[in-house]
PDB file of N, CA and C in Angstrom:
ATOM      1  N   UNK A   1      -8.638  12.494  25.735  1.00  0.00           N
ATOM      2  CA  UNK A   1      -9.588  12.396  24.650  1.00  0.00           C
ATOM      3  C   UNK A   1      -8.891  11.713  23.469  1.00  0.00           C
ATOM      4  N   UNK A   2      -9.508  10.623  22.735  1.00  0.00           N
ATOM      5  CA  UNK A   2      -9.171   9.958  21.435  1.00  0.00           C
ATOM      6  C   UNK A   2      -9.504  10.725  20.699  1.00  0.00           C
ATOM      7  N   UNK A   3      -8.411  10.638  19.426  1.00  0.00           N
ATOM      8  CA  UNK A   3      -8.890  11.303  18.274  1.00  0.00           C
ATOM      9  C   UNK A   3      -7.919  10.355  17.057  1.00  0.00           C
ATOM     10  N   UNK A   4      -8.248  10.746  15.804  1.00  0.00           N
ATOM     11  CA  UNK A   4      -7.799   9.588  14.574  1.00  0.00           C
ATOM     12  C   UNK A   4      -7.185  10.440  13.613  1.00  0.00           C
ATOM     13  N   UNK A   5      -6.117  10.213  13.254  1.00  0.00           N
ATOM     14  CA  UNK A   5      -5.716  10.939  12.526  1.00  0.00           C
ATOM     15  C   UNK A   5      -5.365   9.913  11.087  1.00  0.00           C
ATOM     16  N   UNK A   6      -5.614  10.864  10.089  1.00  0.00           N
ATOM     17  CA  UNK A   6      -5.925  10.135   8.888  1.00  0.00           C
ATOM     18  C   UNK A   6      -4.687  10.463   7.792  1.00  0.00           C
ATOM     19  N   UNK A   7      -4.363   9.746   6.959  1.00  0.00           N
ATOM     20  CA  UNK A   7      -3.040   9.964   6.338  1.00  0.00           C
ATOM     21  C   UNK A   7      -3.510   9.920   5.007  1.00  0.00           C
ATOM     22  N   UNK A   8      -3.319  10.742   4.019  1.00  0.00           N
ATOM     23  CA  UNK A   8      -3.506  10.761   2.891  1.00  0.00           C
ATOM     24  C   UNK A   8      -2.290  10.754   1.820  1.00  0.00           C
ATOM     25  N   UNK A   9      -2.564  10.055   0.820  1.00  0.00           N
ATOM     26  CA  UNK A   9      -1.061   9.725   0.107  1.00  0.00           C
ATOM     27  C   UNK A   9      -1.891  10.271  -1.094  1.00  0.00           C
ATOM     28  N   UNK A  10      -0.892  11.651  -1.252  1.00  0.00           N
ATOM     29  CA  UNK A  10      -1.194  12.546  -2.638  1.00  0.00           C
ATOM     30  C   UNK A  10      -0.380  12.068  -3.737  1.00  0.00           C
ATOM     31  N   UNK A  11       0.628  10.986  -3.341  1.00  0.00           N
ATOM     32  CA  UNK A  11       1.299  10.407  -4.595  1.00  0.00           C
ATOM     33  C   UNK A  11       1.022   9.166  -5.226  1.00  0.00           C
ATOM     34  N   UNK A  12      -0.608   9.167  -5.210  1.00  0.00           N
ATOM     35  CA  UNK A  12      -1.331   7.563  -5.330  1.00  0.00           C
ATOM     36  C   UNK A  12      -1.478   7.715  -6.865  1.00  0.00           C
ATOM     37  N   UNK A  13      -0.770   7.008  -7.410  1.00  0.00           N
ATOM     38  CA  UNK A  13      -1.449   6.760  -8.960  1.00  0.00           C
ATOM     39  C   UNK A  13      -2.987   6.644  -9.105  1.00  0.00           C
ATOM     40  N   UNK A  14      -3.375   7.477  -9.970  1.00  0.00           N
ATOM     41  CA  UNK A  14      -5.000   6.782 -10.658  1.00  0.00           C
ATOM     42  C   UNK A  14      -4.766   5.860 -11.156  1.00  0.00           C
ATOM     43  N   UNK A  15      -6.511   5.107 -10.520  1.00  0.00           N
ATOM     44  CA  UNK A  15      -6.840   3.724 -11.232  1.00  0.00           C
ATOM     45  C   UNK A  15      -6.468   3.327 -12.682  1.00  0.00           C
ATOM     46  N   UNK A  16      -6.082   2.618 -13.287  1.00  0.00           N
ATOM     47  CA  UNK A  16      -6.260   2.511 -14.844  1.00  0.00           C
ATOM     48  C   UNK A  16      -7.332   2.432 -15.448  1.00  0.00           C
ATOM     49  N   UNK A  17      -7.432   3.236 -16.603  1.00  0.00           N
ATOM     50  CA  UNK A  17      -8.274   3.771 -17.009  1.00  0.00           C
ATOM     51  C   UNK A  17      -9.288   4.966 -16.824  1.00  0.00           C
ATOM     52  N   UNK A  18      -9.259   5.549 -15.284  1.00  0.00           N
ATOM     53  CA  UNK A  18      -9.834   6.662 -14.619  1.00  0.00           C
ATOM     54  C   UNK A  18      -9.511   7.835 -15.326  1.00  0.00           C
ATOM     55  N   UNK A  19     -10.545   8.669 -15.519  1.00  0.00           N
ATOM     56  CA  UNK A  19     -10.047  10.349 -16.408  1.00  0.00           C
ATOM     57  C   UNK A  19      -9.421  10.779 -15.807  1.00  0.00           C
ATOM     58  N   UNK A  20      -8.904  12.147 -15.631  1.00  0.00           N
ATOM     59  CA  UNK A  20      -7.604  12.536 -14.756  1.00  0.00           C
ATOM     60  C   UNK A  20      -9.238  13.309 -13.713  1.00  0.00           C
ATOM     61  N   UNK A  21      -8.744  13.801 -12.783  1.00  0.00           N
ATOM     62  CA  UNK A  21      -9.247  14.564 -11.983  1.00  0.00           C
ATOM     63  C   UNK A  21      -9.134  16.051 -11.760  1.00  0.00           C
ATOM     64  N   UNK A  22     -10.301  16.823 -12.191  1.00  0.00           N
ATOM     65  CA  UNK A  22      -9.567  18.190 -12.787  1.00  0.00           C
ATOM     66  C   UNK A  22     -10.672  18.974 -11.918  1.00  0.00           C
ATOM     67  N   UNK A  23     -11.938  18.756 -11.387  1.00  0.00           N
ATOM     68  CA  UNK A  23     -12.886  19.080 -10.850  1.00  0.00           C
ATOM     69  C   UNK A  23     -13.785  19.350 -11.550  1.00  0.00           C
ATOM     70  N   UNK A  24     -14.982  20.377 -11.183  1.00  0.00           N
ATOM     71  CA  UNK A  24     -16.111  20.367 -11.876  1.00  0.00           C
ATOM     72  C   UNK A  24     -15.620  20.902 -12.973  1.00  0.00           C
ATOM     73  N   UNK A  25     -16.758  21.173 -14.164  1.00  0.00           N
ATOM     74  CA  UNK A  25     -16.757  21.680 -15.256  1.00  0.00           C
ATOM     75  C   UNK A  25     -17.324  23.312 -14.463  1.00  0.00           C
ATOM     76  N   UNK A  26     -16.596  24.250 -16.012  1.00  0.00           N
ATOM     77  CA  UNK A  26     -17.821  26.017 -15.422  1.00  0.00           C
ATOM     78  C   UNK A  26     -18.685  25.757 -15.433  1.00  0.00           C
ATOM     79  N   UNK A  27     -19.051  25.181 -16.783  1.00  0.00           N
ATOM     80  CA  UNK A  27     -20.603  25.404 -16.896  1.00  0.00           C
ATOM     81  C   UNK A  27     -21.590  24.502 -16.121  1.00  0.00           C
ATOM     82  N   UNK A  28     -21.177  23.601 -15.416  1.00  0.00           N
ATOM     83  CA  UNK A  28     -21.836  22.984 -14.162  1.00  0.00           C
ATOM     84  C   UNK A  28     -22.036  23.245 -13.257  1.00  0.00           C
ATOM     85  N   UNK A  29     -20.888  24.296 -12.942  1.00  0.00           N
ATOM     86  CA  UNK A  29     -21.165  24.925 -11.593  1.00  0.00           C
ATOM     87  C   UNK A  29     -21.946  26.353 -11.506  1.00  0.00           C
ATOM     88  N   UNK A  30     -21.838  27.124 -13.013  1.00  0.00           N
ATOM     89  CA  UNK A  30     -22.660  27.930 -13.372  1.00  0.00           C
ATOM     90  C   UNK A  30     -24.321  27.935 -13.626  1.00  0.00           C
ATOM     91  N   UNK A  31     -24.532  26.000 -13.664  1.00  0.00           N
ATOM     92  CA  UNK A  31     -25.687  25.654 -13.907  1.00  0.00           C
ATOM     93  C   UNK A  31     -26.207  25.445 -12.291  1.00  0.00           C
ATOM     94  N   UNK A  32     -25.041  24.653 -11.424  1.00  0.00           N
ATOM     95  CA  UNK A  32     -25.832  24.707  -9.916  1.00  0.00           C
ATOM     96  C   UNK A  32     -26.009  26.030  -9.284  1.00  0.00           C
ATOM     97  N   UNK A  33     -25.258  27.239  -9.411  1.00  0.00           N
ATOM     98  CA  UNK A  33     -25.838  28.498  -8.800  1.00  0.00           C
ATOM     99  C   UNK A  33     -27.126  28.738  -9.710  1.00  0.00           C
ATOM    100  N   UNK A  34     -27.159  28.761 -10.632  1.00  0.00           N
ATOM    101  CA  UNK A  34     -28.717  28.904 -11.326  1.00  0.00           C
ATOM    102  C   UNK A  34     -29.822  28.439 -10.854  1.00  0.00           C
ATOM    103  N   UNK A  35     -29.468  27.276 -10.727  1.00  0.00           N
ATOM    104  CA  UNK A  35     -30.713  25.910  -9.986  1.00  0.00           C
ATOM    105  C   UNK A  35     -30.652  26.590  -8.125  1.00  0.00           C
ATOM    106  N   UNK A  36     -29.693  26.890  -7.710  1.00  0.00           N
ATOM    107  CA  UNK A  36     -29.794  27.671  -6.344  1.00  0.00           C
ATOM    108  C   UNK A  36     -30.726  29.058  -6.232  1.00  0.00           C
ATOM    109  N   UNK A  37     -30.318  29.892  -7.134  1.00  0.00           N
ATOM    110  CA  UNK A  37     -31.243  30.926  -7.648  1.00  0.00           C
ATOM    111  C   UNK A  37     -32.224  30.913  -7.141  1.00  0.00           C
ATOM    112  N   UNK A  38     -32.707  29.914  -8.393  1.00  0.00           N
ATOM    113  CA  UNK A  38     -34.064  29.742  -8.565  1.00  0.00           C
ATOM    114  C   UNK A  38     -34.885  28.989  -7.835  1.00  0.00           C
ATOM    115  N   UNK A  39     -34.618  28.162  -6.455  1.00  0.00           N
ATOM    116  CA  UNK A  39     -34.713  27.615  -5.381  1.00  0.00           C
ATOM    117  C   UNK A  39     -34.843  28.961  -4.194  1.00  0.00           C
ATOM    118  N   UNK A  40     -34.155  30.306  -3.988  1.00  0.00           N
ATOM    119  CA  UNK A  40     -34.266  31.244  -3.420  1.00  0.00           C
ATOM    120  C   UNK A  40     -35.347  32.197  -4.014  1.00  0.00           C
ATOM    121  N   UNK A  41     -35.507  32.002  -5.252  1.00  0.00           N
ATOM    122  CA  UNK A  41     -36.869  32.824  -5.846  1.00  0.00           C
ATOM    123  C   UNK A  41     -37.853  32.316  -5.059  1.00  0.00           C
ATOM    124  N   UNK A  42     -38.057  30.906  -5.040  1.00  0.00           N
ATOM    125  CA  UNK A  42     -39.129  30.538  -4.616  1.00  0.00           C
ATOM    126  C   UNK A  42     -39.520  30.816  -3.101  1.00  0.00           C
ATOM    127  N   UNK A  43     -38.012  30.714  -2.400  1.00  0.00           N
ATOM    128  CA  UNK A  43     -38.340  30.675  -0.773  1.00  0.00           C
ATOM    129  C   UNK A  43     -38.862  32.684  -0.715  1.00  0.00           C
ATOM    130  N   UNK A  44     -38.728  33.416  -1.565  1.00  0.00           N
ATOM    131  CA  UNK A  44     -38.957  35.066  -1.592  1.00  0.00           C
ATOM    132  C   UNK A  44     -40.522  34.993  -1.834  1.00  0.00           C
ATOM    133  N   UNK A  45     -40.369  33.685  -2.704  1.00  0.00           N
ATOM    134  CA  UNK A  45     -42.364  33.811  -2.784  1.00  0.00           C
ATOM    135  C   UNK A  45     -43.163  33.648  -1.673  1.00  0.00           C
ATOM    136  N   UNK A  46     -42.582  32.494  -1.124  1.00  0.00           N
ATOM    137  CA  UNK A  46     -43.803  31.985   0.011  1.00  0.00           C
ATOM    138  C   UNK A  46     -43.175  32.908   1.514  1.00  0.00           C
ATOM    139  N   UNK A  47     -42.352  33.419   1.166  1.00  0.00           N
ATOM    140  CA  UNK A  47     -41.910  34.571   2.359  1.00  0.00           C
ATOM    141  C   UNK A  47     -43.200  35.650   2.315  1.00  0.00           C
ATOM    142  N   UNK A  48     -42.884  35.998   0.883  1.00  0.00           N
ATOM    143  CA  UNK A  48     -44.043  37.379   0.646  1.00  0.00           C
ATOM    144  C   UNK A  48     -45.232  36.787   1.054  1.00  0.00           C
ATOM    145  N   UNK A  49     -45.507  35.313   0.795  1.00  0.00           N
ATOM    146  CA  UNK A  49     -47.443  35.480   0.402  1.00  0.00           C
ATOM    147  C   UNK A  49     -47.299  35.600   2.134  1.00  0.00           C
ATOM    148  N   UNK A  50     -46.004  34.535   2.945  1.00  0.00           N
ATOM    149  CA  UNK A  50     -46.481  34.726   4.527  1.00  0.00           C
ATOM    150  C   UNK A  50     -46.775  36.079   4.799  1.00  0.00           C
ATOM    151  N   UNK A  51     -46.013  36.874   4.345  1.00  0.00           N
ATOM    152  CA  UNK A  51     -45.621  38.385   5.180  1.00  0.00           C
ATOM    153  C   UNK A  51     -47.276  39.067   4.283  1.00  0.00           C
ATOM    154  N   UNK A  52     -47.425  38.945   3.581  1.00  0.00           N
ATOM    155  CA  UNK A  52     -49.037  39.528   3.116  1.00  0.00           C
ATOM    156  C   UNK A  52     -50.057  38.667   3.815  1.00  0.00           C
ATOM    157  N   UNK A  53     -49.962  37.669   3.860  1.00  0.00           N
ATOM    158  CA  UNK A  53     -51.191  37.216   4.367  1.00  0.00           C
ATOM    159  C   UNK A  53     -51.414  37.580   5.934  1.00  0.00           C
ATOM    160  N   UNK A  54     -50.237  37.462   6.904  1.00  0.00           N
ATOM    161  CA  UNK A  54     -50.179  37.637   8.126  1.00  0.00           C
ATOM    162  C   UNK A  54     -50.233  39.365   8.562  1.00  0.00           C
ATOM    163  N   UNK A  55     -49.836  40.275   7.500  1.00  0.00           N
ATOM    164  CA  UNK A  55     -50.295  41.120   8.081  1.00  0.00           C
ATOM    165  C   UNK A  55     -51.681  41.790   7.353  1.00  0.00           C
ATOM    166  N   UNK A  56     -52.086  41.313   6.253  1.00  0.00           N
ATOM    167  CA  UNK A  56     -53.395  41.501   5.988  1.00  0.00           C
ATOM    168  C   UNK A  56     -54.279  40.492   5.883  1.00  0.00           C
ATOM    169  N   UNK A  57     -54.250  39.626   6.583  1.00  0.00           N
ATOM    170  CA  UNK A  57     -55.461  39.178   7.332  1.00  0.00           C
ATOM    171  C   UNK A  57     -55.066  38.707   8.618  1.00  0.00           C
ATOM    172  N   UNK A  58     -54.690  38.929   9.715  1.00  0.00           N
ATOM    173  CA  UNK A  58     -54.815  38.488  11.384  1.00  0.00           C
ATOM    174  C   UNK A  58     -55.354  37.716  11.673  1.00  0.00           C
ATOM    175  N   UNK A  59     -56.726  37.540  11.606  1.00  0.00           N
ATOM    176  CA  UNK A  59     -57.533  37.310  12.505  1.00  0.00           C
ATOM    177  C   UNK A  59     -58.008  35.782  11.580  1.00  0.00           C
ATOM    178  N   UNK A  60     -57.388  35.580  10.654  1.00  0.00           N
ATOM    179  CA  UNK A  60     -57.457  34.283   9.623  1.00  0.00           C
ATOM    180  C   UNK A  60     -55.983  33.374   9.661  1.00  0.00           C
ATOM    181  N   UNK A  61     -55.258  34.091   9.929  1.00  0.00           N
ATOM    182  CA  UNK A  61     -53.895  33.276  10.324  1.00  0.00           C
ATOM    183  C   UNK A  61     -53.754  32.766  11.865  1.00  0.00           C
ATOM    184  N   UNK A  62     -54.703  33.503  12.301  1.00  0.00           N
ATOM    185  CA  UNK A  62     -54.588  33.065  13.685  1.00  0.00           C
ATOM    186  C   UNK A  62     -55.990  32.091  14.117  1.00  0.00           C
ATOM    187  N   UNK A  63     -56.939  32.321  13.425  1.00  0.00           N
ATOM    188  CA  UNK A  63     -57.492  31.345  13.138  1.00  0.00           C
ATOM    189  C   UNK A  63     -56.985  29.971  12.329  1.00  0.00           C
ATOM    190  N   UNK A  64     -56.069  30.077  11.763  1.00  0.00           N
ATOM    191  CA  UNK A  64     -55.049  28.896  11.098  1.00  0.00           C
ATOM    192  C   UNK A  64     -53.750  28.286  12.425  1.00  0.00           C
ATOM    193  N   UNK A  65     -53.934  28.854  13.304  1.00  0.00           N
ATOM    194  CA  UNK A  65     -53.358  28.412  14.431  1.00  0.00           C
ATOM    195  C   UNK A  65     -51.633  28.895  14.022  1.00  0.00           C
ATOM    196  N   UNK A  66     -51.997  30.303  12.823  1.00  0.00           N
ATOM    197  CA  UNK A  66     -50.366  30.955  12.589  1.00  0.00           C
ATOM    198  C   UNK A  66     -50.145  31.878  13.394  1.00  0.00           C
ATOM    199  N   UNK A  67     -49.158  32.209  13.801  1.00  0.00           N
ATOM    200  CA  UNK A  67     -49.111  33.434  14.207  1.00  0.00           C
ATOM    201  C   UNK A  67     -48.550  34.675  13.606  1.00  0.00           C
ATOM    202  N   UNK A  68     -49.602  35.333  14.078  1.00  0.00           N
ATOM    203  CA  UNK A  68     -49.143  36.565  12.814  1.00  0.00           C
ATOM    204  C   UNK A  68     -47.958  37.403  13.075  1.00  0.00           C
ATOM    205  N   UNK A  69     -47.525  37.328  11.779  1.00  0.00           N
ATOM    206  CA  UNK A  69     -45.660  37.853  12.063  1.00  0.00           C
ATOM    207  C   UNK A  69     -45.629  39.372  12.025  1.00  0.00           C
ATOM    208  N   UNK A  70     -45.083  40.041  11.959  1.00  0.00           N
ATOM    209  CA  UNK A  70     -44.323  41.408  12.432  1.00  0.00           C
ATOM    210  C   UNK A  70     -44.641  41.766  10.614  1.00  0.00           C
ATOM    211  N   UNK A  71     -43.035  42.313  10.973  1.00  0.00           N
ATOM    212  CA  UNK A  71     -42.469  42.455   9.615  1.00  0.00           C
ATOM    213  C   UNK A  71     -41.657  41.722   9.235  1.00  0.00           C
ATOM    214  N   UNK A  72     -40.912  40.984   9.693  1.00  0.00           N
ATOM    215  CA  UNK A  72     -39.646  39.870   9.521  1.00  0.00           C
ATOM    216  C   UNK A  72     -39.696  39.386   7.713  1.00  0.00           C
ATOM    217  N   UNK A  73     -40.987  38.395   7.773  1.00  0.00           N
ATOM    218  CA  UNK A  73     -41.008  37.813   6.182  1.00  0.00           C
ATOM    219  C   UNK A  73     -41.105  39.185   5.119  1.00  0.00           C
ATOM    220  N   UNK A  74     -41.808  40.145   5.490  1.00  0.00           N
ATOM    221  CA  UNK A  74     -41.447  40.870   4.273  1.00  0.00           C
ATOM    222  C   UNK A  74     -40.070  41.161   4.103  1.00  0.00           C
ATOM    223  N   UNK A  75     -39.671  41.677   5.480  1.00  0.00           N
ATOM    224  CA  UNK A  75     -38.152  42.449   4.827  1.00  0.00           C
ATOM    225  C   UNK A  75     -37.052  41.533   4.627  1.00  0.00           C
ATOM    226  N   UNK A  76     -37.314  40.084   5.277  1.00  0.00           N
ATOM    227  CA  UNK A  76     -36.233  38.855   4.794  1.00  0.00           C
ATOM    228  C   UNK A  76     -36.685  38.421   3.005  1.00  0.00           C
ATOM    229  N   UNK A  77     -37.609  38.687   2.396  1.00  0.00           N
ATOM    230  CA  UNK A  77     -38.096  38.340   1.606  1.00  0.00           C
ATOM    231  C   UNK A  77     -37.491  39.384   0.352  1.00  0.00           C
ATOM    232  N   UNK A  78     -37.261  40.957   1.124  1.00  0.00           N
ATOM    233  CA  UNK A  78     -36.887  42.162  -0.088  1.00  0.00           C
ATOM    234  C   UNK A  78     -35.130  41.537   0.866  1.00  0.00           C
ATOM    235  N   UNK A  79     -34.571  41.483   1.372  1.00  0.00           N
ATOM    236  CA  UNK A  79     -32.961  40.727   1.163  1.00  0.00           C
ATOM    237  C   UNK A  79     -32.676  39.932   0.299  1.00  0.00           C
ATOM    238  N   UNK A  80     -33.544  38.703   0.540  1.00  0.00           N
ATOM    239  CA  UNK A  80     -33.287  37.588  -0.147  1.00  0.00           C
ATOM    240  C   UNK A  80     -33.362  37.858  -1.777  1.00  0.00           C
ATOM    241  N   UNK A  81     -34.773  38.837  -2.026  1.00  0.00           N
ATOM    242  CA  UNK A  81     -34.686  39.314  -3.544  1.00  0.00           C
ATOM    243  C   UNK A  81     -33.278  40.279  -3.802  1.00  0.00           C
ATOM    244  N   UNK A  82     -32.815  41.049  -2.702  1.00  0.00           N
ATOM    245  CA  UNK A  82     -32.052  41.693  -3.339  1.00  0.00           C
ATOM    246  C   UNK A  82     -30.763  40.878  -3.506  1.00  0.00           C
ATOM    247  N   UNK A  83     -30.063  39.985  -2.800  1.00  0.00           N
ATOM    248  CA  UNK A  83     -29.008  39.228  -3.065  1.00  0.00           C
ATOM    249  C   UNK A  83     -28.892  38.071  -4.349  1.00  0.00           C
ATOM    250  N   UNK A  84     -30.674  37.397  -4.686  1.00  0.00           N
ATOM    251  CA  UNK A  84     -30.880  36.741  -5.800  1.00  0.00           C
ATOM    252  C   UNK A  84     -30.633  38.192  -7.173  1.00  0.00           C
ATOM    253  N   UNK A  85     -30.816  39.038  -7.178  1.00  0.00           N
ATOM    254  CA  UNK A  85     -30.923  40.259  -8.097  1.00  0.00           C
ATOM    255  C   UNK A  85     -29.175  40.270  -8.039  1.00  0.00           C
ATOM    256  N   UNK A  86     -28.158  40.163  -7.173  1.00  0.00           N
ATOM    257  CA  UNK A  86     -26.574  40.358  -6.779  1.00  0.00           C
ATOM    258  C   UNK A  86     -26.403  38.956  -7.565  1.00  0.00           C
ATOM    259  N   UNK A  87     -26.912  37.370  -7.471  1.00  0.00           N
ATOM    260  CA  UNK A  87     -26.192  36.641  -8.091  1.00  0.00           C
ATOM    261  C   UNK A  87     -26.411  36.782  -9.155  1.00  0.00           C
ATOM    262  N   UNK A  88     -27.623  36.870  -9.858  1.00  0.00           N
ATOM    263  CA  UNK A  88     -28.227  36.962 -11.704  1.00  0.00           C
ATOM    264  C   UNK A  88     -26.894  37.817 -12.307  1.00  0.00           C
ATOM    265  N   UNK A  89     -27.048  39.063 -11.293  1.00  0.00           N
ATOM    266  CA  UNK A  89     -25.613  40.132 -12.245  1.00  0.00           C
ATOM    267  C   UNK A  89     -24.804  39.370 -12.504  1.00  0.00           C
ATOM    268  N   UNK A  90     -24.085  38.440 -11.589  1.00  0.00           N
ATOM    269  CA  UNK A  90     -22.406  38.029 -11.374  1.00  0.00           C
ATOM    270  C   UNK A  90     -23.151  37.017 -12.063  1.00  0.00           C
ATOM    271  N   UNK A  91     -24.100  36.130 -12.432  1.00  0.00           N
ATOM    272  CA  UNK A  91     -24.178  34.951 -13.386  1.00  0.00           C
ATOM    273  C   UNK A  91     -24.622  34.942 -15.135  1.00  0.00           C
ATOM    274  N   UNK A  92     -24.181  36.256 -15.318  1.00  0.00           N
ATOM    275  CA  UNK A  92     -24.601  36.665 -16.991  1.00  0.00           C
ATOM    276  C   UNK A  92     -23.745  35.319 -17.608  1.00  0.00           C
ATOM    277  N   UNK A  93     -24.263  35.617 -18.599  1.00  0.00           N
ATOM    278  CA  UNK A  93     -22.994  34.313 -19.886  1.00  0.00           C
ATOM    279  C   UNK A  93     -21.894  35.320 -20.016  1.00  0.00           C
ATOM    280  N   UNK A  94     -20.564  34.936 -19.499  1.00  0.00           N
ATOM    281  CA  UNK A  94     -19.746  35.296 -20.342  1.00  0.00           C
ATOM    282  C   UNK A  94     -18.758  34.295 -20.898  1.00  0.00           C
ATOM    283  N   UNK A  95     -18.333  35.352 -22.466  1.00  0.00           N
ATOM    284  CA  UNK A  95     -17.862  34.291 -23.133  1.00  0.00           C
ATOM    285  C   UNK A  95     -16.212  34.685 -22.757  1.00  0.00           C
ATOM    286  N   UNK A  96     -15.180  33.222 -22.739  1.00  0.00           N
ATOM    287  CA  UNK A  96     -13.676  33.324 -22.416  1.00  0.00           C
ATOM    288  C   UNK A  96     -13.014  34.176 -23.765  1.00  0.00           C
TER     289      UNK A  96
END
């Protein structure tokens, strides 16, 4: 089997003029778990309306050619809220 092996030279000067390379900023990365958050709020919404609609109305989801689910979306829906409720804690402002 071929395989490629790649060589990296960690003693490469930066370009001239390039900022140094230090990685993200906090507050950027404090801003993308936020924006993640709030992207998982939403998937808890349309979890719930599935898990309500499919088990209180049947015979309309399956007329929608859905099939009606168990319990799965509700109780993936109270996880998902409870782990979004685990990041909000760990994402308060704090100041250095």
């Amino acid at each position: 089997m071929n395989h490629v092996e790649l060589e990296f030279d960690h003693e490469h000067p930066p370009l001239p003029g390039a900022p140094p390379v230090e990685g993200l900023d906090r507050d950027i990365l404090l801003q993308n778990a936020r924006w993640f958050t709030r992207i998982r709020w939403v998937v808890v919404g349309v979890l719930l309306v599935f898990g309500v609609l499919s088990r209180g109305f049947p015979a309309t989801m399956a007329h929608l050619s859905m099939v009606p689910a168990a319990w799965w979306p509700l109780i993936l829906a109270g996880g998902l809220a409870g782990l979004n409720l685990v990041f909000v804690f760990f994402l308060r402002p704090t100041h250095p």
